[in-house]
C-alpha atoms as a PDB file:
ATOM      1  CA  UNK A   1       0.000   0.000   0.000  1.00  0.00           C
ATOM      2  CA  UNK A   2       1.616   2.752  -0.955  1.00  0.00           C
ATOM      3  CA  UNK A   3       0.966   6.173   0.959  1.00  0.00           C
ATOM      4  CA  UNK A   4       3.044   8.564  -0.793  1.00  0.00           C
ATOM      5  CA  UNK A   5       4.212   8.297  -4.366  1.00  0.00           C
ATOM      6  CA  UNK A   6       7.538   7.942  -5.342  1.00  0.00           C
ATOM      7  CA  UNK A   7       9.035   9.269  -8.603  1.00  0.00           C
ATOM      8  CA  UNK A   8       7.841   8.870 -12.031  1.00  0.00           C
ATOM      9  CA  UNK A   9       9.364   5.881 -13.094  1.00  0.00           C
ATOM     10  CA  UNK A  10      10.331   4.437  -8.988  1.00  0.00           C
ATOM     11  CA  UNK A  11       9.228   0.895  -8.605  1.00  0.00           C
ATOM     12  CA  UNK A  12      10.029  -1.808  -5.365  1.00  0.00           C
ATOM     13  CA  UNK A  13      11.000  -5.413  -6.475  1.00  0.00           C
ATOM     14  CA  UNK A  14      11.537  -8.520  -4.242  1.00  0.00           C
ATOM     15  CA  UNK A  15      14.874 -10.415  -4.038  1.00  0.00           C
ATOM     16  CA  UNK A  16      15.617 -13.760  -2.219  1.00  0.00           C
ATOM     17  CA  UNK A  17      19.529 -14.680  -1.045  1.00  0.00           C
ATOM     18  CA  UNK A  18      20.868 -17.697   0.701  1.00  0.00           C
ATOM     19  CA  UNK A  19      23.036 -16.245   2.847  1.00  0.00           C
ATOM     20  CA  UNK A  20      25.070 -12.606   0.401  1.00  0.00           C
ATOM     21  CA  UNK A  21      23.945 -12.656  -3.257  1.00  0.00           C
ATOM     22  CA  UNK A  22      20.621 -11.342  -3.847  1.00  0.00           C
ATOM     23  CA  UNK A  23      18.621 -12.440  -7.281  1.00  0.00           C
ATOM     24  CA  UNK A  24      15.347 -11.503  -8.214  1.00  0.00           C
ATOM     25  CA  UNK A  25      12.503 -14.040  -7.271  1.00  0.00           C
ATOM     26  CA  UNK A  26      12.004 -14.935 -11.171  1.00  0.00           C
ATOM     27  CA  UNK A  27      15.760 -14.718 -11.866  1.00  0.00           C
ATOM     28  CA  UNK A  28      15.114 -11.936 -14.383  1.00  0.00           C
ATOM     29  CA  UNK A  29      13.788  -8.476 -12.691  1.00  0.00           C
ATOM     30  CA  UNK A  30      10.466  -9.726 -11.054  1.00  0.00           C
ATOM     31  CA  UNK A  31       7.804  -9.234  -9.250  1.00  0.00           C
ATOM     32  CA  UNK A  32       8.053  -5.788  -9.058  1.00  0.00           C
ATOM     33  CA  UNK A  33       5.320  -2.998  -8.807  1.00  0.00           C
ATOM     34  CA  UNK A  34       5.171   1.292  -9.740  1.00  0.00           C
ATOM     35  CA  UNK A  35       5.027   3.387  -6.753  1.00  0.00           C
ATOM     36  CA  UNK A  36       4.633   6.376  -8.759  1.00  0.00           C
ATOM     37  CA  UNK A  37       0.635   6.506  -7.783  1.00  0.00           C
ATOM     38  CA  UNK A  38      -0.766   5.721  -4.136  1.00  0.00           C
ATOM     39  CA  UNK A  39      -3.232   2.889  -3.235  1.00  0.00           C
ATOM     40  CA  UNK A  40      -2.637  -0.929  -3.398  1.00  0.00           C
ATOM     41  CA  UNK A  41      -0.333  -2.193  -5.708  1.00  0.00           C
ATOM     42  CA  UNK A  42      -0.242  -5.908  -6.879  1.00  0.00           C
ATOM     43  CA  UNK A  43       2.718  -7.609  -9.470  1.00  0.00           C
ATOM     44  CA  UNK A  44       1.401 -10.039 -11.577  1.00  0.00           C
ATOM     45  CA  UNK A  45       2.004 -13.413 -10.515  1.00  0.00           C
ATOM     46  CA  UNK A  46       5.653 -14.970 -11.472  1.00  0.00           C
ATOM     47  CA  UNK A  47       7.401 -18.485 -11.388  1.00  0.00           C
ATOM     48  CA  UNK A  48       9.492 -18.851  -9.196  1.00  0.00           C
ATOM     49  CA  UNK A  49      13.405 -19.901 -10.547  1.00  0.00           C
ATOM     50  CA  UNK A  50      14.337 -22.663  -8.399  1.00  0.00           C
ATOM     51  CA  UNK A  51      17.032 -21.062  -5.825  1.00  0.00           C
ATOM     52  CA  UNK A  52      13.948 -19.350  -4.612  1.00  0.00           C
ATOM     53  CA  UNK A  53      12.051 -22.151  -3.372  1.00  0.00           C
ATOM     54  CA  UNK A  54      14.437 -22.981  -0.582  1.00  0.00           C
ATOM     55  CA  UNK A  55      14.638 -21.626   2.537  1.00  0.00           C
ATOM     56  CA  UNK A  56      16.214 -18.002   1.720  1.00  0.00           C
ATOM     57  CA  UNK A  57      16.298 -14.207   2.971  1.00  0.00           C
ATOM     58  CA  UNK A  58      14.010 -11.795   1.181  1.00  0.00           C
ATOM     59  CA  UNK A  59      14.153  -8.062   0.807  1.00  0.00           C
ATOM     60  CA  UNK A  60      12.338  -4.801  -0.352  1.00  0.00           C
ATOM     61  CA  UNK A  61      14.395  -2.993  -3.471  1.00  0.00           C
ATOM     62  CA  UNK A  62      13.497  -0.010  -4.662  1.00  0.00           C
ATOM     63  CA  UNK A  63      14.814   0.927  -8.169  1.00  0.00           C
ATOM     64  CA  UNK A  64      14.311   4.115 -10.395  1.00  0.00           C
ATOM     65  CA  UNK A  65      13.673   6.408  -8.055  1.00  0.00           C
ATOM     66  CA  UNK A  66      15.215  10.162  -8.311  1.00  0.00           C
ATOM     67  CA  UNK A  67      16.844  10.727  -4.663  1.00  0.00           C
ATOM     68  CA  UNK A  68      14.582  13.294  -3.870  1.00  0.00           C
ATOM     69  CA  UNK A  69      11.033  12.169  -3.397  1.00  0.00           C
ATOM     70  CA  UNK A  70      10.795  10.045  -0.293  1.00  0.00           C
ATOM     71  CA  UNK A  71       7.487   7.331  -0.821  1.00  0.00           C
ATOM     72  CA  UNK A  72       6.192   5.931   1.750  1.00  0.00           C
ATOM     73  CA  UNK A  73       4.746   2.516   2.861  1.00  0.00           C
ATOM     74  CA  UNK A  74       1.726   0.338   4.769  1.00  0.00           C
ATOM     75  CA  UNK A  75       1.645  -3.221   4.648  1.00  0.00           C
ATOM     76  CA  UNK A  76       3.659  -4.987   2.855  1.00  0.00           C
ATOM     77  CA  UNK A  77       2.991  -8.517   2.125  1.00  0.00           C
ATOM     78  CA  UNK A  78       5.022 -11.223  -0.268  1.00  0.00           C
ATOM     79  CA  UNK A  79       2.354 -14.030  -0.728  1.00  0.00           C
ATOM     80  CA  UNK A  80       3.869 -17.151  -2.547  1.00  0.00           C
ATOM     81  CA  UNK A  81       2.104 -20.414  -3.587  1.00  0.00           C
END
């Protein structure tokens, strides 16, 4: 949920490690979701490349955003299946 907007082109991804590396959920650059609006934002659903489905670390990236605007954030939630 995002409370207040981030820049134009700003978007927040999720990453998974094993213990340093971080990769991308999809191994490519997904999910990931525009903050540039406020409200609830869902990804489309991804598959998941197999490191992921292991018992890993996740994080919160944000990419594309311009170092100025600050967004801000309610719930998040990663939901897998």
């Amino acid at each position: 949920n995002v409370t207040a907007v981030g820049a134009t082109h700003a978007k927040i991804r999720v990453q998974y490690a094993e213990q340093i590396t971080y990769y991308y959920l999809d191994d490519s650059s997904g999910p990931s979701v525009g903050i540039n609006t406020t409200g609830l934002k869902v990804s489309t659903w991804i598959d998941l490349c197999d490191g992921a489905k292991a018992d890993v670390y996740l994080r919160l990236v944000g990419i594309g955003g311009d170092g100025i605007v600050n967004p801000a954030f309610g719930l998040i939630a990663v939901q897998v299946k």
